[in-house]
PDB file of N, CA and C in Angstrom:
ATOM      1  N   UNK A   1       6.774 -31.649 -10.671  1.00  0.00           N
ATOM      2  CA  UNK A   1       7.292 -30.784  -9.643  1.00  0.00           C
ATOM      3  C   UNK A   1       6.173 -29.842  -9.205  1.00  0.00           C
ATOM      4  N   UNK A   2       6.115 -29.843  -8.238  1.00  0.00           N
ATOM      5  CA  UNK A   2       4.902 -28.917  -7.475  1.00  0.00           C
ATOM      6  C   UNK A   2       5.559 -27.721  -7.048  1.00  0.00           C
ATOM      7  N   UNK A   3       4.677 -26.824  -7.385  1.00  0.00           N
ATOM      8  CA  UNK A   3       4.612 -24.956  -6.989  1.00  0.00           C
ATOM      9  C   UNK A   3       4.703 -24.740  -5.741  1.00  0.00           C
ATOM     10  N   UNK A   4       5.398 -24.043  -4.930  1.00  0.00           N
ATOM     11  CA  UNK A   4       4.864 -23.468  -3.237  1.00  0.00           C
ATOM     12  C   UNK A   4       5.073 -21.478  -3.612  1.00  0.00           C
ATOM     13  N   UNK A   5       3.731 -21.608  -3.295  1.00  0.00           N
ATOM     14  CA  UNK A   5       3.518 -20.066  -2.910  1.00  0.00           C
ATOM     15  C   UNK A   5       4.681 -19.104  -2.145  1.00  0.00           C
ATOM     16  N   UNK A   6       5.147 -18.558  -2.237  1.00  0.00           N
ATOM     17  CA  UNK A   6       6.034 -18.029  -1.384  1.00  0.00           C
ATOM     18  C   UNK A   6       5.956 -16.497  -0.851  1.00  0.00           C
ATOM     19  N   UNK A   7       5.643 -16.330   0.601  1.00  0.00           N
ATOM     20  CA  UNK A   7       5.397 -15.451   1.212  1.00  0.00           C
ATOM     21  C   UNK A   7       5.904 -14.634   2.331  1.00  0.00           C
ATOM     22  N   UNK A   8       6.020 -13.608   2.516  1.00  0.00           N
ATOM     23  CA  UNK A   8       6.924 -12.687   3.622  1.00  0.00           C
ATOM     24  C   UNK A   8       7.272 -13.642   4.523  1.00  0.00           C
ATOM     25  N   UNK A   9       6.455 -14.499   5.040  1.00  0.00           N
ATOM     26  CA  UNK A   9       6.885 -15.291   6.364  1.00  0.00           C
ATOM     27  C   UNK A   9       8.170 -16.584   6.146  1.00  0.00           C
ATOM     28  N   UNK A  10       8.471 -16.697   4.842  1.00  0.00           N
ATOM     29  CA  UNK A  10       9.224 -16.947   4.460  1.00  0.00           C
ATOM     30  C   UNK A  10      10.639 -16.293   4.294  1.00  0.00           C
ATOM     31  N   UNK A  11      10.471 -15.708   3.973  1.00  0.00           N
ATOM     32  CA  UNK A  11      11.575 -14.548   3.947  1.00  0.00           C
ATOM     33  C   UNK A  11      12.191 -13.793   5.214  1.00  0.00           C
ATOM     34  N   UNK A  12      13.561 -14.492   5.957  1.00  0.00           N
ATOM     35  CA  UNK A  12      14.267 -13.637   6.934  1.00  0.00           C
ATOM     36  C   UNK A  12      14.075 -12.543   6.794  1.00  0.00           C
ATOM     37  N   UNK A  13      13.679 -11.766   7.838  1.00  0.00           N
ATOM     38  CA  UNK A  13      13.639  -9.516   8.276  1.00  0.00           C
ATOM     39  C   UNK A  13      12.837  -9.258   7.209  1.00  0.00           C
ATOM     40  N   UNK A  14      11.760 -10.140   6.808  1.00  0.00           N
ATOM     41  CA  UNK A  14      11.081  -9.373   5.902  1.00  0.00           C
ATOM     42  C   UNK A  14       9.636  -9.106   6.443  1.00  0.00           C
ATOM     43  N   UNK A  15       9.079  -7.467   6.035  1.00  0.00           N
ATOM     44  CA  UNK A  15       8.093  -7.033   6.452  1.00  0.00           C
ATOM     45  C   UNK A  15       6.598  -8.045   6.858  1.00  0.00           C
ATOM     46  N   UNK A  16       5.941  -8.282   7.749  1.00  0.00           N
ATOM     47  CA  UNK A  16       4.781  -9.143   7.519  1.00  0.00           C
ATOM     48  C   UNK A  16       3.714  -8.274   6.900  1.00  0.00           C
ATOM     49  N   UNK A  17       3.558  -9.599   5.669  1.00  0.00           N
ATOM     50  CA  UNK A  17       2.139  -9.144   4.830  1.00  0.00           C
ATOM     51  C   UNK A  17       0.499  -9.369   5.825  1.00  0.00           C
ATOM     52  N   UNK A  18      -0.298  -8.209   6.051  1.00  0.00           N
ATOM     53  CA  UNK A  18      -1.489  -8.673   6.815  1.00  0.00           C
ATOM     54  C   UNK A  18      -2.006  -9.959   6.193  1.00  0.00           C
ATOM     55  N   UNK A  19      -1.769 -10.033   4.609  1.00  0.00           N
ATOM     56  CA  UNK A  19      -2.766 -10.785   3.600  1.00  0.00           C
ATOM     57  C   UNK A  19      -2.443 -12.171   4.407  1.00  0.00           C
ATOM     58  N   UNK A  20      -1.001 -12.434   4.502  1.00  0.00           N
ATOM     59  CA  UNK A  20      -0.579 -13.981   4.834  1.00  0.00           C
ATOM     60  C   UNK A  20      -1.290 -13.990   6.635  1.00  0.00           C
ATOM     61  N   UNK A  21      -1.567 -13.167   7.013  1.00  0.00           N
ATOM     62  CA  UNK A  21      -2.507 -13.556   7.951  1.00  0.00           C
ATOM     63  C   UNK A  21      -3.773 -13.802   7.992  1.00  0.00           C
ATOM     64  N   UNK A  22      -4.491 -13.680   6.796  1.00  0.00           N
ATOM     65  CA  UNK A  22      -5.739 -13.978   6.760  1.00  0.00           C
ATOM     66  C   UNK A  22      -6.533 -12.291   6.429  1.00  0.00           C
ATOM     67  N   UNK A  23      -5.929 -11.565   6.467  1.00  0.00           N
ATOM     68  CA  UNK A  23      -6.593  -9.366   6.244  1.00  0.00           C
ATOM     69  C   UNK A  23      -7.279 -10.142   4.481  1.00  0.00           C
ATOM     70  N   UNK A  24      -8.172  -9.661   4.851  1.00  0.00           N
ATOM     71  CA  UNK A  24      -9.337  -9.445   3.334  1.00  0.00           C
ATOM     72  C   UNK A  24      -8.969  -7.969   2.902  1.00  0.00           C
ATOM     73  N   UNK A  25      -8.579  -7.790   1.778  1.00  0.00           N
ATOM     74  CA  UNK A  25      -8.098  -6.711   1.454  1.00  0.00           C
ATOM     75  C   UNK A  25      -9.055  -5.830   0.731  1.00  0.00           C
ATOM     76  N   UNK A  26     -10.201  -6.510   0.433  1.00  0.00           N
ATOM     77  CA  UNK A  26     -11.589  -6.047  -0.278  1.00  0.00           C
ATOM     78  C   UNK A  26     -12.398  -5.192   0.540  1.00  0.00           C
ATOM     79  N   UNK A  27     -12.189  -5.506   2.164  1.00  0.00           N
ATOM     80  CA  UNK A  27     -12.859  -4.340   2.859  1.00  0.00           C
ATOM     81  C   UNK A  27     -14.524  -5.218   3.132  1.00  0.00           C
ATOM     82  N   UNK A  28     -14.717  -5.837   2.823  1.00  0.00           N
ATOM     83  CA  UNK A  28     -15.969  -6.432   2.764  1.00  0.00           C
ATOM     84  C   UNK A  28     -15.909  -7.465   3.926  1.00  0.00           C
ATOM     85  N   UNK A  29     -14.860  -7.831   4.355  1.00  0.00           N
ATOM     86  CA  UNK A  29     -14.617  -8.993   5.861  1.00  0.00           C
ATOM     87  C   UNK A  29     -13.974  -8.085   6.644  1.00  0.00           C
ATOM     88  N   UNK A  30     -14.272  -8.238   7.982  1.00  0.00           N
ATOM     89  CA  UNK A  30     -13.392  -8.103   9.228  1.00  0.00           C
ATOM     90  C   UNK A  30     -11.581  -8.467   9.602  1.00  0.00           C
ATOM     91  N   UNK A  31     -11.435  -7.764   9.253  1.00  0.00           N
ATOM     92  CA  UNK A  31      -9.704  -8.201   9.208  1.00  0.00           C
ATOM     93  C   UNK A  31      -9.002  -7.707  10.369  1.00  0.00           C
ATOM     94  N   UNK A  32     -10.006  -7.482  11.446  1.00  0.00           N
ATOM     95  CA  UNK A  32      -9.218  -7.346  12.682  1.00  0.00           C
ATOM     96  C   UNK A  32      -8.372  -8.112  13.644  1.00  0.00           C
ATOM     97  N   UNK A  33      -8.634  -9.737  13.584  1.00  0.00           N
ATOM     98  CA  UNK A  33      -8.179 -10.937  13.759  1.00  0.00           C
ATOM     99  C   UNK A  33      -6.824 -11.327  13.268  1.00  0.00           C
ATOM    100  N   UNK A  34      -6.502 -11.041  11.711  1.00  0.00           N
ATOM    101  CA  UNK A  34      -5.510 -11.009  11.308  1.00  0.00           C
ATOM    102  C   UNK A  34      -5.036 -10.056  11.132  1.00  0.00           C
ATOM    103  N   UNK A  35      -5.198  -8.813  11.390  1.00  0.00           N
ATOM    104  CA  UNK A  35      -4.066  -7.716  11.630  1.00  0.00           C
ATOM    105  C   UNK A  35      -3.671  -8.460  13.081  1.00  0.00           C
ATOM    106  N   UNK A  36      -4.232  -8.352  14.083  1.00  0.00           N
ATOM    107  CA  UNK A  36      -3.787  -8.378  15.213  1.00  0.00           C
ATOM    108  C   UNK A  36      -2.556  -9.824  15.230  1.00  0.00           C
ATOM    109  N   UNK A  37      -2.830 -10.436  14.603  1.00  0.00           N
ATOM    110  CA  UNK A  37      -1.953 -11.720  14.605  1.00  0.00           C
ATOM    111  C   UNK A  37      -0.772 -11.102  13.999  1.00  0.00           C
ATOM    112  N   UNK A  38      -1.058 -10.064  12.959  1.00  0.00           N
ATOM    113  CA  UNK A  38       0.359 -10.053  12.458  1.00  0.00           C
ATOM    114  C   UNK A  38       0.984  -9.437  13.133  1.00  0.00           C
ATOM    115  N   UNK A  39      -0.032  -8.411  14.018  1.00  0.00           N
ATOM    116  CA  UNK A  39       1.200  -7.131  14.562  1.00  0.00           C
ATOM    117  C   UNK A  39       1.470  -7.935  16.299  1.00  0.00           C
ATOM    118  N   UNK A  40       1.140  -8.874  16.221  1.00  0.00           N
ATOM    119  CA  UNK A  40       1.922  -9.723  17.637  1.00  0.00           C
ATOM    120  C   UNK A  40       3.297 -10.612  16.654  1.00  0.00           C
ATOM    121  N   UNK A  41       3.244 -10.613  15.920  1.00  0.00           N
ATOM    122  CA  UNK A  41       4.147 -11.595  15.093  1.00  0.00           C
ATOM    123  C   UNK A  41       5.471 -10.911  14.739  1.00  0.00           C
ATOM    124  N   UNK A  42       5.731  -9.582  14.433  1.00  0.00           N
ATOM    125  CA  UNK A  42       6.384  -8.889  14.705  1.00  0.00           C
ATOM    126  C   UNK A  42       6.376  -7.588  14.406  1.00  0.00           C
ATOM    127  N   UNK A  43       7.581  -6.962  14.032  1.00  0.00           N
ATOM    128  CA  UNK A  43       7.426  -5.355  14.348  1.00  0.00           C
ATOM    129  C   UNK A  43       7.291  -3.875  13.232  1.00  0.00           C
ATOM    130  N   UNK A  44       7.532  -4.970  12.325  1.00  0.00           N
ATOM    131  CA  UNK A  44       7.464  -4.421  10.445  1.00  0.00           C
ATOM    132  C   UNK A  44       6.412  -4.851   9.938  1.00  0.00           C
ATOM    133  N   UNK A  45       5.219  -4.067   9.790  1.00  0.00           N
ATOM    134  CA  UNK A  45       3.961  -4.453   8.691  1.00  0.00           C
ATOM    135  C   UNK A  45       3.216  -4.456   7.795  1.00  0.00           C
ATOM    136  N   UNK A  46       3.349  -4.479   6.611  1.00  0.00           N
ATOM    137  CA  UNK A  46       2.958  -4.394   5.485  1.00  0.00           C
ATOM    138  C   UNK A  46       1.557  -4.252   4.843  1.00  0.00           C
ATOM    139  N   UNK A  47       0.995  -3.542   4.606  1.00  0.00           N
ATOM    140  CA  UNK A  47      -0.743  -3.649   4.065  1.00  0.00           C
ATOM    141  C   UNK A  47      -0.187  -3.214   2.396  1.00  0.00           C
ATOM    142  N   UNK A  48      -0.412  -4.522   1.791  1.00  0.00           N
ATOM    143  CA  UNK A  48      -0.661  -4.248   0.246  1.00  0.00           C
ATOM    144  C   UNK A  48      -1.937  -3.790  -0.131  1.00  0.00           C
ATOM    145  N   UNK A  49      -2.119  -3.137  -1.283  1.00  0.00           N
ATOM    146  CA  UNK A  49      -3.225  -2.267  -1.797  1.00  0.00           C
ATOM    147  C   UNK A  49      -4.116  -3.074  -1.494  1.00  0.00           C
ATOM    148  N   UNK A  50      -5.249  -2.144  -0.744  1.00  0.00           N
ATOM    149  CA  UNK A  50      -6.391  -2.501  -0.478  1.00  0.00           C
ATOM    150  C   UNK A  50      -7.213  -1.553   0.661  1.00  0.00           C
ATOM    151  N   UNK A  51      -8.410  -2.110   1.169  1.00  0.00           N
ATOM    152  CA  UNK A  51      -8.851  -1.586   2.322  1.00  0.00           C
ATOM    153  C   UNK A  51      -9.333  -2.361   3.256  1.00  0.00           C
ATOM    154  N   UNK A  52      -9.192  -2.467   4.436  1.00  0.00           N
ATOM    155  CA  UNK A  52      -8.661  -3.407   5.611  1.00  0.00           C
ATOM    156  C   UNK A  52      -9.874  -3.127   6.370  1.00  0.00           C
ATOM    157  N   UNK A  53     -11.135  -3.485   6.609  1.00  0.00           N
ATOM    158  CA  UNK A  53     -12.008  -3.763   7.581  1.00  0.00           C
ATOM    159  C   UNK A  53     -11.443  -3.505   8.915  1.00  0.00           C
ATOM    160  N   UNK A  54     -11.533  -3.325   9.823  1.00  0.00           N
ATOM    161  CA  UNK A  54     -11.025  -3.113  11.453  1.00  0.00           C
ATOM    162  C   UNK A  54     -12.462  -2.710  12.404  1.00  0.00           C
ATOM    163  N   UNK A  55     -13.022  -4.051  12.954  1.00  0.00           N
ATOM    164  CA  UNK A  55     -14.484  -3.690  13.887  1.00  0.00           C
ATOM    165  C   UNK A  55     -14.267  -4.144  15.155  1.00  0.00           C
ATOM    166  N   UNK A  56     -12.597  -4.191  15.652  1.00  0.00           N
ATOM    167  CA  UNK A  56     -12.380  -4.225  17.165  1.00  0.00           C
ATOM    168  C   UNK A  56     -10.878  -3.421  17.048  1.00  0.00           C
ATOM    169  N   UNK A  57     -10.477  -2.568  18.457  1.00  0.00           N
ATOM    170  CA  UNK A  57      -9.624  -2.247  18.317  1.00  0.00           C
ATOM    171  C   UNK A  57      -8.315  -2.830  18.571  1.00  0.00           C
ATOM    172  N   UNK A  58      -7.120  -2.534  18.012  1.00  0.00           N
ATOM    173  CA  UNK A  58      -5.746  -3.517  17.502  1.00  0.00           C
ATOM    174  C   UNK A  58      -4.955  -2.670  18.670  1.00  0.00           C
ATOM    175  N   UNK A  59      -4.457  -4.056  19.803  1.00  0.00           N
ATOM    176  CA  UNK A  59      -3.312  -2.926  20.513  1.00  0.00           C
ATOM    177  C   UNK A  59      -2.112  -3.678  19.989  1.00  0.00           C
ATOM    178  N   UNK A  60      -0.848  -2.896  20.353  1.00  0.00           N
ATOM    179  CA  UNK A  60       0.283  -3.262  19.814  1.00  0.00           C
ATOM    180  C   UNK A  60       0.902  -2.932  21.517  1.00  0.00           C
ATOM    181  N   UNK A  61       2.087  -3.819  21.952  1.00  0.00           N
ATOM    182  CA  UNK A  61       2.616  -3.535  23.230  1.00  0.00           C
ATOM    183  C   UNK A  61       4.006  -3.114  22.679  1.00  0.00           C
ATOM    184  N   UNK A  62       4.638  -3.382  21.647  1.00  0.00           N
ATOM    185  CA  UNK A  62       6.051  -2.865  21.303  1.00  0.00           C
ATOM    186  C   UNK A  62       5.926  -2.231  20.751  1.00  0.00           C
ATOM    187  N   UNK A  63       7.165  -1.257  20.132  1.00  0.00           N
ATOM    188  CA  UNK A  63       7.396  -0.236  18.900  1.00  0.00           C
ATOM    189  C   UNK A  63       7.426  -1.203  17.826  1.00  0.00           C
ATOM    190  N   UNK A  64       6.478  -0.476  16.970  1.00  0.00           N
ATOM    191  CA  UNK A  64       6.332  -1.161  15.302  1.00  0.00           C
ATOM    192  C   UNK A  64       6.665  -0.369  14.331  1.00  0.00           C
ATOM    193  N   UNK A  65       6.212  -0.723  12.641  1.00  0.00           N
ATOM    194  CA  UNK A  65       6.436   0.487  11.701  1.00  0.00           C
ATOM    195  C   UNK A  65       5.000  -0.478  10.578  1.00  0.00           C
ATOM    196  N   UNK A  66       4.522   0.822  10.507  1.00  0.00           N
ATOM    197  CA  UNK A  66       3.558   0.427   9.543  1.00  0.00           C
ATOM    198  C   UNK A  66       3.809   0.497   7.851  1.00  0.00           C
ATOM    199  N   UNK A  67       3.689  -0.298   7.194  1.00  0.00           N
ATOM    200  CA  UNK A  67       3.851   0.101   5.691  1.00  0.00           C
ATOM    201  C   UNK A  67       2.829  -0.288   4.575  1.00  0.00           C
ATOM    202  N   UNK A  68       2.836   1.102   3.899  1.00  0.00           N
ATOM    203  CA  UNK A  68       1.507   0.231   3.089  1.00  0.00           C
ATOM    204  C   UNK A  68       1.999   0.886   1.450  1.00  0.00           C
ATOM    205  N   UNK A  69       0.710   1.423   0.516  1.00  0.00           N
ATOM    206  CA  UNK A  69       1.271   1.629  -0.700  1.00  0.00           C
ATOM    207  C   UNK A  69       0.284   3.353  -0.493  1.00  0.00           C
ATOM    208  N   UNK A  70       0.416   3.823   0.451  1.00  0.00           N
ATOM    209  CA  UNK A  70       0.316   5.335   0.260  1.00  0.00           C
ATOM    210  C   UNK A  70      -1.695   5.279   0.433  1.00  0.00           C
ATOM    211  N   UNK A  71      -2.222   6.031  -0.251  1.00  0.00           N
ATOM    212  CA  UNK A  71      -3.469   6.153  -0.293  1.00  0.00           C
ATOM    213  C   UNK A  71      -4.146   4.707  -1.079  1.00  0.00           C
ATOM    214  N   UNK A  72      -3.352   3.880  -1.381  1.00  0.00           N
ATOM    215  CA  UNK A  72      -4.028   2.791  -1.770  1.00  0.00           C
ATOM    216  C   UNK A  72      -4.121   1.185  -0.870  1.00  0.00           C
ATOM    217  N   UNK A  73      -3.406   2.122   0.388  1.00  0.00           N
ATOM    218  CA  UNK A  73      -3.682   0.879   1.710  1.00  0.00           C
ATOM    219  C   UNK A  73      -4.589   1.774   2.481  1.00  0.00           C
ATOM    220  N   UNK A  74      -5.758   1.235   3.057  1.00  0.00           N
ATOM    221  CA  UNK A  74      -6.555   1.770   3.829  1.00  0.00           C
ATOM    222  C   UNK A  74      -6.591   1.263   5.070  1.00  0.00           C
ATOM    223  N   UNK A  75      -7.098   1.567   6.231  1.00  0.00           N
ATOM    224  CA  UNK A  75      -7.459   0.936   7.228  1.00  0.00           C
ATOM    225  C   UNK A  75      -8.790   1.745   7.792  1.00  0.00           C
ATOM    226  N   UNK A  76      -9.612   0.965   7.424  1.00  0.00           N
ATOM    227  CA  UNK A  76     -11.240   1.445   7.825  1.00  0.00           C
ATOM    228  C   UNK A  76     -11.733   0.553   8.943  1.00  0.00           C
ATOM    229  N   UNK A  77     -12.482   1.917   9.782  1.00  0.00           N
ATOM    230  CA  UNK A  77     -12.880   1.430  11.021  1.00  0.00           C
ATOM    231  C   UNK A  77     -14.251   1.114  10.764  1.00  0.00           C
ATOM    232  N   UNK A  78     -14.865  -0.280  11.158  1.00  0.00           N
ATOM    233  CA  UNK A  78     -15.922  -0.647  10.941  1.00  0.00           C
ATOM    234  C   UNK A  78     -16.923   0.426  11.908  1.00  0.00           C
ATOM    235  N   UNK A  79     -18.579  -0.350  11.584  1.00  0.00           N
ATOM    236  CA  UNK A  79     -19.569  -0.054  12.533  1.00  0.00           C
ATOM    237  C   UNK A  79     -19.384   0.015  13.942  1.00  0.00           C
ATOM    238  N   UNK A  80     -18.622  -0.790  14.473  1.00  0.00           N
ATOM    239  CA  UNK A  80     -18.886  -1.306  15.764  1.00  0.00           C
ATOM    240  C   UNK A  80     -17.906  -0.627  16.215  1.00  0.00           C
ATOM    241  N   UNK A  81     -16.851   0.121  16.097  1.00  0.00           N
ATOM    242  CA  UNK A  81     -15.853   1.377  16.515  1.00  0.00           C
ATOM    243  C   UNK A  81     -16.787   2.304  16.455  1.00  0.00           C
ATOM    244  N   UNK A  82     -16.771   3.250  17.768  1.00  0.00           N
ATOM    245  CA  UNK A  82     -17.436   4.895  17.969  1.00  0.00           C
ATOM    246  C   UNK A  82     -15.961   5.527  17.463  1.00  0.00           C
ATOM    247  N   UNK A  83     -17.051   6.864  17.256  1.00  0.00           N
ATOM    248  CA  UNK A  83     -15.716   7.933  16.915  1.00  0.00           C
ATOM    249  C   UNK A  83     -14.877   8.248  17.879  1.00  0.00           C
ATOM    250  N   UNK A  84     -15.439   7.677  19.042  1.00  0.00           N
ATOM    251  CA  UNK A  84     -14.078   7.553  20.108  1.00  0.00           C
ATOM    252  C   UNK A  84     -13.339   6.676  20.665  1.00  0.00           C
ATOM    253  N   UNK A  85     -13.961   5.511  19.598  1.00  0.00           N
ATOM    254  CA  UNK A  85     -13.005   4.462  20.199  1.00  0.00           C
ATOM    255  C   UNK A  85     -11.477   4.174  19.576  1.00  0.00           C
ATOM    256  N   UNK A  86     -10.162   3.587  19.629  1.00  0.00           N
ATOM    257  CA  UNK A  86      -8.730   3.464  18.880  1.00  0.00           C
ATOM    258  C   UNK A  86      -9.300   2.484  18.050  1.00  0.00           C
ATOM    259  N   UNK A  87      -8.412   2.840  16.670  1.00  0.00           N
ATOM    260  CA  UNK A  87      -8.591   1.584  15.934  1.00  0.00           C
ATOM    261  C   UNK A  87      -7.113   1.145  16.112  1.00  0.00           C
ATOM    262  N   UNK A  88      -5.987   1.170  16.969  1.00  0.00           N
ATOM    263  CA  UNK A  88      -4.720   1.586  17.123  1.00  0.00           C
ATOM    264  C   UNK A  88      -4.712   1.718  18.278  1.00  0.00           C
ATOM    265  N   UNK A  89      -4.429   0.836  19.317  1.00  0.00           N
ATOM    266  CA  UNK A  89      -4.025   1.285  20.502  1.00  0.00           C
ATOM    267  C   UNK A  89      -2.388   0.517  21.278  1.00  0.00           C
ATOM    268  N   UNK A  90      -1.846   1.657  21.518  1.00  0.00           N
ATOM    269  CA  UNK A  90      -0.427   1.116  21.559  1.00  0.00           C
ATOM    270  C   UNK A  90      -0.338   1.252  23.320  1.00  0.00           C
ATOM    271  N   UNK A  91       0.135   0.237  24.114  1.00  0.00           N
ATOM    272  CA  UNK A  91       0.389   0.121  25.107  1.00  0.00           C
ATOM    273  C   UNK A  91       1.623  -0.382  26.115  1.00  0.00           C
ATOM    274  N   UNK A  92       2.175   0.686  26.606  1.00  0.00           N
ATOM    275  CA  UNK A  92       3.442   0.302  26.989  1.00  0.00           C
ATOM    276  C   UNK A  92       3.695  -0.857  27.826  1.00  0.00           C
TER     277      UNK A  92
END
């Protein structure tokens, strides 16, 4: 009998994990690609412990809710973000 991994996207109304999108949680890769996939995917989002690379900025066009584990989910803005650019940009 074979194992299947089982993950948020599995689970009806359940929060999306960035991880099951591909988010490197080590901070050492670009995980702007798969945040953005998740937060088009839907409207509840989950960052398990870690710190989340972000070196383009993420728009969101609907109301979302972010969730993580407090000071042990990060979201760090890479090099290539100025201090004035969104790492977060929400657009109606």
């Amino acid at each position: 009998m074979a194992l299947t991994k089982v993950t948020n996207r599995m689970i009806e109304d359940a929060p999306i994990n960035v991880v099951d999108y591909g988010a490197d949680s080590t901070g050492a890769l670009d995980s702007s690609s798969a945040i953005q996939a998740a937060l088009n995917a839907g409207t509840t989002i989950y960052f398990p412990n870690g710190t989340y690379l972000v070196e383009s900025t993420l728009t969101v066009t609907n109301s979302f809710h972010i969730y993580g584990n407090g000071t042990q989910s990060i979201i760090r803005p890479g090099a290539s973000l100025g201090a004035a650019d969104d790492v977060i940009k929400i657009v109606p």
